[in-house]
PDB file of N, CA and C in Angstrom:
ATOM      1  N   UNK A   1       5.415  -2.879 -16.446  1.00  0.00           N
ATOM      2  CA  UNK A   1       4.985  -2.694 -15.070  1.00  0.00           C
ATOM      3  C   UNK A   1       4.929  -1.192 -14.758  1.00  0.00           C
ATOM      4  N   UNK A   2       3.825  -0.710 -13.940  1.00  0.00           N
ATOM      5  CA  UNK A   2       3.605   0.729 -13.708  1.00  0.00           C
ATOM      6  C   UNK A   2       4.604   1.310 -12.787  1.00  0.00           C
ATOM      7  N   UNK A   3       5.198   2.444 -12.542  1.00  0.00           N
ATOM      8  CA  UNK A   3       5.781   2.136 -11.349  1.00  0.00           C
ATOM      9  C   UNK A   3       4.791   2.423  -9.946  1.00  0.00           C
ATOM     10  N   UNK A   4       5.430   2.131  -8.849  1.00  0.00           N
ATOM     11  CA  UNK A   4       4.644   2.577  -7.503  1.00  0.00           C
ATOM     12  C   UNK A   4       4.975   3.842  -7.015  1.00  0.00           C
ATOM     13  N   UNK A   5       3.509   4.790  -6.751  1.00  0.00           N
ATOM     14  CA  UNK A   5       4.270   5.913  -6.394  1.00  0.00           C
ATOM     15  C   UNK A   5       3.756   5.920  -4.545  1.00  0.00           C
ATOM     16  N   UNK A   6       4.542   6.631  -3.833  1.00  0.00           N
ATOM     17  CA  UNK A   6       4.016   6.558  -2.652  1.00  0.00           C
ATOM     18  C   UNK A   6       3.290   8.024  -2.074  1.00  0.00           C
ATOM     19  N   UNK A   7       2.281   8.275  -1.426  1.00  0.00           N
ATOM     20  CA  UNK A   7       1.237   9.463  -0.678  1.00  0.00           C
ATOM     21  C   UNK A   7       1.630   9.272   0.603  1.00  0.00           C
ATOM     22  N   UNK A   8       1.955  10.854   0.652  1.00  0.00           N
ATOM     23  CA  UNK A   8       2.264  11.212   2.472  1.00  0.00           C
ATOM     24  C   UNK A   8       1.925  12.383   2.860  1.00  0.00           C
ATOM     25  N   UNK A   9       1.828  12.759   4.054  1.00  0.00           N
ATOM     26  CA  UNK A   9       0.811  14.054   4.063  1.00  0.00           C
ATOM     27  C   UNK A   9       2.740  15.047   4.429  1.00  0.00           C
ATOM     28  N   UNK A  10       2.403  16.208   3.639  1.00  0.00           N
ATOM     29  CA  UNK A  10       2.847  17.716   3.850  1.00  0.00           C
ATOM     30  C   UNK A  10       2.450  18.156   5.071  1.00  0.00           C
ATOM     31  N   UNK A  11       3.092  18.511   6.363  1.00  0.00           N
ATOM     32  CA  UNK A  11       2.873  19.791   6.923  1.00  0.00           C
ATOM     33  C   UNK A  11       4.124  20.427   6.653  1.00  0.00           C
ATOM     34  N   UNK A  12       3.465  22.271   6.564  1.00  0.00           N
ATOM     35  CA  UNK A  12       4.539  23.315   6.420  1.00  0.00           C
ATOM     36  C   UNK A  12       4.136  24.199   7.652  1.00  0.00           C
ATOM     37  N   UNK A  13       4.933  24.553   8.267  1.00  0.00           N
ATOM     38  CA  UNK A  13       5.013  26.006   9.322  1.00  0.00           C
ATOM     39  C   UNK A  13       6.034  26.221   9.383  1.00  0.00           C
ATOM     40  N   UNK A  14       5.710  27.942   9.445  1.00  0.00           N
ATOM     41  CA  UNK A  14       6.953  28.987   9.425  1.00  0.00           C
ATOM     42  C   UNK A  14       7.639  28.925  10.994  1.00  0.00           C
ATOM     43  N   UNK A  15       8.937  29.254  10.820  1.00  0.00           N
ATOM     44  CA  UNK A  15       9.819  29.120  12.235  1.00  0.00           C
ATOM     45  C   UNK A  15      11.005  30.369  11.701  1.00  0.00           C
ATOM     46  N   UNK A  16      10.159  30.754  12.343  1.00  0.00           N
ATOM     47  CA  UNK A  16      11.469  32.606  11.789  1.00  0.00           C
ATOM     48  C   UNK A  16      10.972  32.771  10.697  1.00  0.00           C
ATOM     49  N   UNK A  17      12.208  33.292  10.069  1.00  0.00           N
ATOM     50  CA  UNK A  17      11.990  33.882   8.390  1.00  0.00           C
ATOM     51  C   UNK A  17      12.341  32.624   7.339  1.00  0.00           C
ATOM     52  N   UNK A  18      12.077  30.886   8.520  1.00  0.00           N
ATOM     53  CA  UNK A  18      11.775  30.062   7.291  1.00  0.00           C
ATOM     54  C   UNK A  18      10.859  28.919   7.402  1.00  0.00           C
ATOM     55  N   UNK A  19      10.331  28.389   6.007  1.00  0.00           N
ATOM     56  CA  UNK A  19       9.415  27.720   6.058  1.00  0.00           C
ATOM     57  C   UNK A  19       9.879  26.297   6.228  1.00  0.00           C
ATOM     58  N   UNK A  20       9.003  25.321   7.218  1.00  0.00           N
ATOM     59  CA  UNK A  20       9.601  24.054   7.476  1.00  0.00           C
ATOM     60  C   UNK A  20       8.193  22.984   6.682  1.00  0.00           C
ATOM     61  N   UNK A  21       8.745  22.038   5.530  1.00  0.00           N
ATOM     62  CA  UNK A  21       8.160  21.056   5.233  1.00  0.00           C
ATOM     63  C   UNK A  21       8.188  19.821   6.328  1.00  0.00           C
ATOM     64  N   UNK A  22       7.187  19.191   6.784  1.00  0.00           N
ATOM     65  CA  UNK A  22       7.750  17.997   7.545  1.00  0.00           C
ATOM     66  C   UNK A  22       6.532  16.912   7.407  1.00  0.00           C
ATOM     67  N   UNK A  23       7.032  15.387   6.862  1.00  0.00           N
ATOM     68  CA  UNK A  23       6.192  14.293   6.576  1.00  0.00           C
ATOM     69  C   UNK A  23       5.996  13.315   8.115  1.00  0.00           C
ATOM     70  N   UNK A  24       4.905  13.640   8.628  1.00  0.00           N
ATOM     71  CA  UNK A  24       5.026  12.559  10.056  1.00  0.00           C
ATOM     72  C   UNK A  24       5.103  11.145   9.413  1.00  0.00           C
ATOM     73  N   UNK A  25       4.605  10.950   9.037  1.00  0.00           N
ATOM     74  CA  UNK A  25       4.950   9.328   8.707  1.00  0.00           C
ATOM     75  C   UNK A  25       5.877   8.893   8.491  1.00  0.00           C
ATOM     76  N   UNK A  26       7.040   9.206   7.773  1.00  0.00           N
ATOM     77  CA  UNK A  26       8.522   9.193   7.922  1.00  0.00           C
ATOM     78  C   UNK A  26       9.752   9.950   8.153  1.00  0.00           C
ATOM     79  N   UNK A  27       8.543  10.795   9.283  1.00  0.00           N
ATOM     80  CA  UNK A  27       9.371  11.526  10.456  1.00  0.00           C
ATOM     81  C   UNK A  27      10.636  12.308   9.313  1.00  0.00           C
ATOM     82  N   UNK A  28      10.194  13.033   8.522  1.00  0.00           N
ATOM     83  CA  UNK A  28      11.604  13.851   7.792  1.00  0.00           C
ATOM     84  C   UNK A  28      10.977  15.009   7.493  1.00  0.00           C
ATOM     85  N   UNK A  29      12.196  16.215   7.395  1.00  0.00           N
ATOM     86  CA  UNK A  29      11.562  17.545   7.302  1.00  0.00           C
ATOM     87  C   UNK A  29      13.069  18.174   6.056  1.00  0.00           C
ATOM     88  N   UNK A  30      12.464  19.435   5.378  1.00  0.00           N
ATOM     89  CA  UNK A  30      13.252  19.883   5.029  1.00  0.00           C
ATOM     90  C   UNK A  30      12.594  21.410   5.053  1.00  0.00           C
ATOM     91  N   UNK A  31      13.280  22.629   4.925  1.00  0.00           N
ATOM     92  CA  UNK A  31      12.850  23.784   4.868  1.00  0.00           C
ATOM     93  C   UNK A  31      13.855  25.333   3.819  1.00  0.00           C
ATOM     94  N   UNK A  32      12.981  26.125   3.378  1.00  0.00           N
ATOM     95  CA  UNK A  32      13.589  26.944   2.422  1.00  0.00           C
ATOM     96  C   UNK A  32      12.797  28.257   2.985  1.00  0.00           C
ATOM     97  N   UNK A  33      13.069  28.680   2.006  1.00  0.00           N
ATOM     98  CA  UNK A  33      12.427  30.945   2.459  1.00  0.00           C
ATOM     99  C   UNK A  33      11.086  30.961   2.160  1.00  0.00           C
ATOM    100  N   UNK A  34      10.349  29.958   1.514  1.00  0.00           N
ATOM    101  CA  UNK A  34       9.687  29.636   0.880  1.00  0.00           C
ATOM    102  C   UNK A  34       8.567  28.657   0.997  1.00  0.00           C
ATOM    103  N   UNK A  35       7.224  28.668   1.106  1.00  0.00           N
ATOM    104  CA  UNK A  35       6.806  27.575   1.439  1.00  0.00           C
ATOM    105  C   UNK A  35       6.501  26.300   0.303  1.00  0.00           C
ATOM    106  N   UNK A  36       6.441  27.352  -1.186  1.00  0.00           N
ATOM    107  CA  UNK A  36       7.291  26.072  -2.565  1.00  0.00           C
ATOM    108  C   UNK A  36       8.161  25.510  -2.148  1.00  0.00           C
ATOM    109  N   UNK A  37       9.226  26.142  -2.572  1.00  0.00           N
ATOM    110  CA  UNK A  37      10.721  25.137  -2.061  1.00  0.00           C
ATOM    111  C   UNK A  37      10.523  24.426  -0.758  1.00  0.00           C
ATOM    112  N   UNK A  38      10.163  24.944   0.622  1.00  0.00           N
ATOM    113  CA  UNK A  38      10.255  24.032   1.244  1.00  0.00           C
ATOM    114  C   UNK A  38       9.716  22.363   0.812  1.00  0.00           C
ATOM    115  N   UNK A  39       8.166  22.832   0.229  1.00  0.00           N
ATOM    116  CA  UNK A  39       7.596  21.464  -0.377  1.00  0.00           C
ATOM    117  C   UNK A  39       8.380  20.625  -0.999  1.00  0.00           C
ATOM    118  N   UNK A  40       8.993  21.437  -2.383  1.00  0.00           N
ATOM    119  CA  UNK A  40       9.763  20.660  -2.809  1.00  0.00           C
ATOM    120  C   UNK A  40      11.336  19.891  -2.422  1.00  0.00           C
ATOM    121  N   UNK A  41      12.140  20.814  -1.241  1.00  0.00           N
ATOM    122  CA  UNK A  41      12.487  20.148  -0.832  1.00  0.00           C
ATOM    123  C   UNK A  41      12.143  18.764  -0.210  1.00  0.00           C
ATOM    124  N   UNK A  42      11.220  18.877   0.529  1.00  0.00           N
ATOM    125  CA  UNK A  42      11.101  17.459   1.464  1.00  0.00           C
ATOM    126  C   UNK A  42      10.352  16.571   0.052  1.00  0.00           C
ATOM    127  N   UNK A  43       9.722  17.145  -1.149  1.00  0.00           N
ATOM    128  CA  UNK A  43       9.768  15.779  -1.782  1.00  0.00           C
ATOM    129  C   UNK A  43      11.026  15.156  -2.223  1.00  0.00           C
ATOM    130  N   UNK A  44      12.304  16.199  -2.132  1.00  0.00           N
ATOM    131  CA  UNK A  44      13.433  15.701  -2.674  1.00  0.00           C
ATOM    132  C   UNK A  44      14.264  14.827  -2.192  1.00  0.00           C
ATOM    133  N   UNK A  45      13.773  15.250  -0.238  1.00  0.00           N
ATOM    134  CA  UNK A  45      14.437  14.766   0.749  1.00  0.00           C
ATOM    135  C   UNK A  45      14.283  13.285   1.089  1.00  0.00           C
ATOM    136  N   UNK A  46      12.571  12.614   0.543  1.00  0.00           N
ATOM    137  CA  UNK A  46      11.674  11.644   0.856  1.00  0.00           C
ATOM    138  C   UNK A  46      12.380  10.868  -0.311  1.00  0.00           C
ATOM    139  N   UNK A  47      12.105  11.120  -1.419  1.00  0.00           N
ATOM    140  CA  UNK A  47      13.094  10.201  -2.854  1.00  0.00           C
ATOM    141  C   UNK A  47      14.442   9.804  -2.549  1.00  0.00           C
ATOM    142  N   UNK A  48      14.755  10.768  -1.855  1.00  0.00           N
ATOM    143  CA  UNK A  48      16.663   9.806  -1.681  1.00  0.00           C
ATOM    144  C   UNK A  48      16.343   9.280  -0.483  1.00  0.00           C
ATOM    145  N   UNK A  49      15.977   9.691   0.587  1.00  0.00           N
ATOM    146  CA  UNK A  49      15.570   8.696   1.484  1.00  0.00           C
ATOM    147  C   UNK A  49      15.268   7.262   1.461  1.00  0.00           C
ATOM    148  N   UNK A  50      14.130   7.393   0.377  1.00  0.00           N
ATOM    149  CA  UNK A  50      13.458   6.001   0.370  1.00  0.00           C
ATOM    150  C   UNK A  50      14.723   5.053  -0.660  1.00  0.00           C
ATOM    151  N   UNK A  51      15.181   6.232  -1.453  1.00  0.00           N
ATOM    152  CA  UNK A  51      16.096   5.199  -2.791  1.00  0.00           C
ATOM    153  C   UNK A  51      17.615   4.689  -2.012  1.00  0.00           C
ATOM    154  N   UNK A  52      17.984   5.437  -0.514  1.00  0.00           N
ATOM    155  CA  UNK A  52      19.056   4.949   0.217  1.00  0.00           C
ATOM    156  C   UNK A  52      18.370   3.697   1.149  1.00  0.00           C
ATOM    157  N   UNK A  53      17.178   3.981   1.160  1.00  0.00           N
ATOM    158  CA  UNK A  53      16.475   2.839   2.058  1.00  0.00           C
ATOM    159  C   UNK A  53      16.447   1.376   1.666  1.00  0.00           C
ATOM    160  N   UNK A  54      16.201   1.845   0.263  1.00  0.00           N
ATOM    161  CA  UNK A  54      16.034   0.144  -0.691  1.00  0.00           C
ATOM    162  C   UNK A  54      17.768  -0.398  -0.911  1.00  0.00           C
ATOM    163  N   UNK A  55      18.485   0.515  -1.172  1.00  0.00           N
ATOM    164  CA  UNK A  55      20.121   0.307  -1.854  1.00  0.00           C
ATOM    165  C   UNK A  55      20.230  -0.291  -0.443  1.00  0.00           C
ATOM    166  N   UNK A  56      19.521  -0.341   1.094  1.00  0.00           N
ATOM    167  CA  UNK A  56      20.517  -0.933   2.397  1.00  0.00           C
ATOM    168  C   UNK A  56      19.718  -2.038   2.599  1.00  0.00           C
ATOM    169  N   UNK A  57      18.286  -2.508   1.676  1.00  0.00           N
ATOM    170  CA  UNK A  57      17.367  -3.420   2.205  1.00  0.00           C
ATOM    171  C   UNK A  57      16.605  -3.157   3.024  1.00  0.00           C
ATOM    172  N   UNK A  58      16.445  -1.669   3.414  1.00  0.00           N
ATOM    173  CA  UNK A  58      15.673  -1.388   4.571  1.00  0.00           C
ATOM    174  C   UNK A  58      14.015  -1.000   4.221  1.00  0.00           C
ATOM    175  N   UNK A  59      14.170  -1.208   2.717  1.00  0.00           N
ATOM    176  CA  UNK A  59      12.821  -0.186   2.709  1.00  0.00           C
ATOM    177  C   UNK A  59      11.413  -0.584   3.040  1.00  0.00           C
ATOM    178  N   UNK A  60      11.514  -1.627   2.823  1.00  0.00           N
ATOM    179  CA  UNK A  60       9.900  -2.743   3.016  1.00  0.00           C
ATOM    180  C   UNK A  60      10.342  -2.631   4.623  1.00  0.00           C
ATOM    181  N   UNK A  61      11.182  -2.785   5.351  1.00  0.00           N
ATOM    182  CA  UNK A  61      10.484  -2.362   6.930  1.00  0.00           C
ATOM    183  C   UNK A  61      10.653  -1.247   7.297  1.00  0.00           C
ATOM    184  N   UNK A  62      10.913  -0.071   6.537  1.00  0.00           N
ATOM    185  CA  UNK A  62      10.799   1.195   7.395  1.00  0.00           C
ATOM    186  C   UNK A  62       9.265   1.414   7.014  1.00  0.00           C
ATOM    187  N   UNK A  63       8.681   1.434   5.854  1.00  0.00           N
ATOM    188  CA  UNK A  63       7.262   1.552   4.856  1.00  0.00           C
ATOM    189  C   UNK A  63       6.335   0.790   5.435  1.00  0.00           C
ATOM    190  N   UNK A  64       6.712  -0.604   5.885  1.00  0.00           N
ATOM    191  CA  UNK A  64       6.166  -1.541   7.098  1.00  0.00           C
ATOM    192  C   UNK A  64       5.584  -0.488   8.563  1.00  0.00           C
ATOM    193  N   UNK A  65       6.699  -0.209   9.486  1.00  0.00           N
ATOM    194  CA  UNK A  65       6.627   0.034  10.477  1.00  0.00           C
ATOM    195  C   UNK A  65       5.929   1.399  10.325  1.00  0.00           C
ATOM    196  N   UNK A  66       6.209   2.264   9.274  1.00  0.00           N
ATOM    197  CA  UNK A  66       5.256   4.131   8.926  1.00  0.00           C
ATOM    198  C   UNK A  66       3.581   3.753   9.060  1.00  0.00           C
ATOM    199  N   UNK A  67       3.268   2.026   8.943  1.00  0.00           N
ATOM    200  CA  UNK A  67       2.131   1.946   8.411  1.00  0.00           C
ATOM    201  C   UNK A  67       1.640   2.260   6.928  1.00  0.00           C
ATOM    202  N   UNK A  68       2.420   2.209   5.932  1.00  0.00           N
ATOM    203  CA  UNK A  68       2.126   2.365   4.725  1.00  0.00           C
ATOM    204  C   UNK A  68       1.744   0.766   4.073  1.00  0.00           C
ATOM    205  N   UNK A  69       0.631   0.950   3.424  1.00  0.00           N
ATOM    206  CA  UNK A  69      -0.003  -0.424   2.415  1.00  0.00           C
ATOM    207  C   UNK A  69       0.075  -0.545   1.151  1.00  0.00           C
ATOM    208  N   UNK A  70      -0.087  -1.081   0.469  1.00  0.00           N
ATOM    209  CA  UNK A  70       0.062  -1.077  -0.710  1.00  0.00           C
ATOM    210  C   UNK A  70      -1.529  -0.838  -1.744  1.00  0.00           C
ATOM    211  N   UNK A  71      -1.664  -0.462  -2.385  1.00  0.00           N
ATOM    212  CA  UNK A  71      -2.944  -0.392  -2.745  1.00  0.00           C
ATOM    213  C   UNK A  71      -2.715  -0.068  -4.528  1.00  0.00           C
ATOM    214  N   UNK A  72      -3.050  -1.179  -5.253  1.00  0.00           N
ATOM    215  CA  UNK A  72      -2.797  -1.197  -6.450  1.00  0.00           C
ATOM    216  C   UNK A  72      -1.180  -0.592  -6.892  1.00  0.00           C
ATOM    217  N   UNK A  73      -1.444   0.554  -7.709  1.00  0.00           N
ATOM    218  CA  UNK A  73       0.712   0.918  -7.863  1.00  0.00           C
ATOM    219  C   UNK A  73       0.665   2.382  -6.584  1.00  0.00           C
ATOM    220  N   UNK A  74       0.184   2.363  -5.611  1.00  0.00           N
ATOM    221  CA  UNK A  74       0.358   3.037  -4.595  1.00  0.00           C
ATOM    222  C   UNK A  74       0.955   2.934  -3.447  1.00  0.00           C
ATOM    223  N   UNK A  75       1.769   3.272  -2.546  1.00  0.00           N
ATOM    224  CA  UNK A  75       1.665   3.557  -1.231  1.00  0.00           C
ATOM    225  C   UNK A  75       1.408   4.017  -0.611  1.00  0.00           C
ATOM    226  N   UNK A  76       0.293   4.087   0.574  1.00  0.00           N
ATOM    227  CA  UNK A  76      -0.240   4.694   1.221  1.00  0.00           C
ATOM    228  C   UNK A  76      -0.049   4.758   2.670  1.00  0.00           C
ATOM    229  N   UNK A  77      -0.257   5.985   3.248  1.00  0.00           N
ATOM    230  CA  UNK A  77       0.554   5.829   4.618  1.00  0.00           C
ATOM    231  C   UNK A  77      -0.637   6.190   5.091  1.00  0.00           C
ATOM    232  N   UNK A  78      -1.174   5.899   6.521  1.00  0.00           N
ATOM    233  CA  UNK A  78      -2.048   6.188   7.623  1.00  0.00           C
ATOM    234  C   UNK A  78      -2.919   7.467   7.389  1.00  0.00           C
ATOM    235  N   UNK A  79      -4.164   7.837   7.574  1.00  0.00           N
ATOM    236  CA  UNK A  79      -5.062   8.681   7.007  1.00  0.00           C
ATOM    237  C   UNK A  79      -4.879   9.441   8.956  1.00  0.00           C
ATOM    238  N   UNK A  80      -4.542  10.771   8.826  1.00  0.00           N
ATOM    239  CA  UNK A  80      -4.767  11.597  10.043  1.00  0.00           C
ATOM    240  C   UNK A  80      -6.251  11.556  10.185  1.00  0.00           C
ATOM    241  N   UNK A  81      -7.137  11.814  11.706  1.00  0.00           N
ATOM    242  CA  UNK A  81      -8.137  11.963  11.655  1.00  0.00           C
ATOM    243  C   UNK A  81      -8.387  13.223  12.471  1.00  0.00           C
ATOM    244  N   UNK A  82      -7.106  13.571  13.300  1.00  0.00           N
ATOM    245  CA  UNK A  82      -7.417  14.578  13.383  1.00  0.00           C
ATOM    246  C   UNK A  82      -6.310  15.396  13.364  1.00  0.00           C
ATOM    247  N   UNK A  83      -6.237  16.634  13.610  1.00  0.00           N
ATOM    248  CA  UNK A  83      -4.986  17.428  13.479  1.00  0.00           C
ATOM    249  C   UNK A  83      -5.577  18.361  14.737  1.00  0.00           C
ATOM    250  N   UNK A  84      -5.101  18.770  15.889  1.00  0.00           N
ATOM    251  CA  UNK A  84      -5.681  20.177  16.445  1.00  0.00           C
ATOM    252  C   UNK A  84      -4.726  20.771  17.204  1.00  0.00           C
ATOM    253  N   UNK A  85      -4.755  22.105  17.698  1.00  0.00           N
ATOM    254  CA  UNK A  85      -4.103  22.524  18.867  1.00  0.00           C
ATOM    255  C   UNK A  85      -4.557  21.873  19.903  1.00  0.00           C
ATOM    256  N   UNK A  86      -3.535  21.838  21.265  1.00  0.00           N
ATOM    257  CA  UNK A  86      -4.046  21.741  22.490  1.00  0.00           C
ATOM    258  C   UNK A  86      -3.199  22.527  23.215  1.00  0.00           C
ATOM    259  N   UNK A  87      -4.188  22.465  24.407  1.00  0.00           N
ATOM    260  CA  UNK A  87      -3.040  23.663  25.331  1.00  0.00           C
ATOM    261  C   UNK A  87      -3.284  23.204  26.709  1.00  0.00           C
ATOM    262  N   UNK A  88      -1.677  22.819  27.323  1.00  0.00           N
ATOM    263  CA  UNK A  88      -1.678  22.479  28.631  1.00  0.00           C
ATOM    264  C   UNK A  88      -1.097  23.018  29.513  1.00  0.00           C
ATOM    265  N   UNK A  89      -1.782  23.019  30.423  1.00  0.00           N
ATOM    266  CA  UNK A  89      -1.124  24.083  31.399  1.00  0.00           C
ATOM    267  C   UNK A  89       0.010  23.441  32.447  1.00  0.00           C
ATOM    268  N   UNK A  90       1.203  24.338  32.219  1.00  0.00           N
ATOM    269  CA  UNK A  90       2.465  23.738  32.749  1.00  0.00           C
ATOM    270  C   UNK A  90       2.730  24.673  34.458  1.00  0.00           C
ATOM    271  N   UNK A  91       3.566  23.693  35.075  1.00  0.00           N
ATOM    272  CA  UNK A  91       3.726  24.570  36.624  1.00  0.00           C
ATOM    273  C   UNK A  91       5.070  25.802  35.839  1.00  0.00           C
ATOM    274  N   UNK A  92       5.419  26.686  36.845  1.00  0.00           N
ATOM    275  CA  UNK A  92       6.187  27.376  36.666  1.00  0.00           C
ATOM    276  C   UNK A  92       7.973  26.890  36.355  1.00  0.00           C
ATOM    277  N   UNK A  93       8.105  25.306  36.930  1.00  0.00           N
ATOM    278  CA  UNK A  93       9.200  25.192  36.621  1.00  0.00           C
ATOM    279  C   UNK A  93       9.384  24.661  35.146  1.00  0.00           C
ATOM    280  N   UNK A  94       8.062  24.139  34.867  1.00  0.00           N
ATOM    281  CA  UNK A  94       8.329  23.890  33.528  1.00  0.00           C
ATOM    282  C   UNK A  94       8.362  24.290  32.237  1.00  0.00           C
ATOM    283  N   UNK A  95       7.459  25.532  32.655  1.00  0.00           N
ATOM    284  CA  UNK A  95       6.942  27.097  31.899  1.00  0.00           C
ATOM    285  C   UNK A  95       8.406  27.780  30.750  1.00  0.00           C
ATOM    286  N   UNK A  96       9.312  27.423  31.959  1.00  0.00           N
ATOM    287  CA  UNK A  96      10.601  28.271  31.546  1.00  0.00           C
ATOM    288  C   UNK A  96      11.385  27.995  29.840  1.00  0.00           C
ATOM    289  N   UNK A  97      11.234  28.891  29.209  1.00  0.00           N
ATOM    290  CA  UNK A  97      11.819  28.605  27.646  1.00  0.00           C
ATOM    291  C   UNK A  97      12.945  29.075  27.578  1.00  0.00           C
TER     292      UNK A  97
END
């Protein structure tokens, strides 16, 4: 039997002097000095994730609820269609950072 591997989309952005990996589909992030390492962190972060997910029985409904399918030895999670900035304009009390 092949094994199943699962596809999730990478975003990385910098926040200070570090780089943040983060997978929306199962909402997890990890980050390094680096925008390699960060990557590879969060693939490291996503593997024990999912391998603590199955050891509790949880994994077929967290992979369920991400919207991930199965597609031959794949998992596939939800295709973005779009990605963009937006910008809204806030009153002054809410402005405040």
């Amino acid at each position: 039997m092949k094994p199943v591997k699962i596809e999730f989309t990478s975003q990385v952005f910098k926040e200070g002097k570090m780089y943040v990996a983060h997978t929306p589909e199962l909402d997890l992030s990890s980050c390094a000095t680096t925008q390699t390492k960060a990557q590879k962190n969060l693939i490291e972060a996503v593997r024990l994730f999912l391998e603590e997910a199955e050891k509790k029985g949880s994994l077929h409904q967290i992979l369920a609820e991400a919207g991930f399918v199965r597609r031959n030895n794949r998992l596939v999670g939800p295709r973005f269609v779009l990605t963009q900035r937006v910008t809204l304009p806030l009153s002054p009390t809410h402005a405040q950072a």
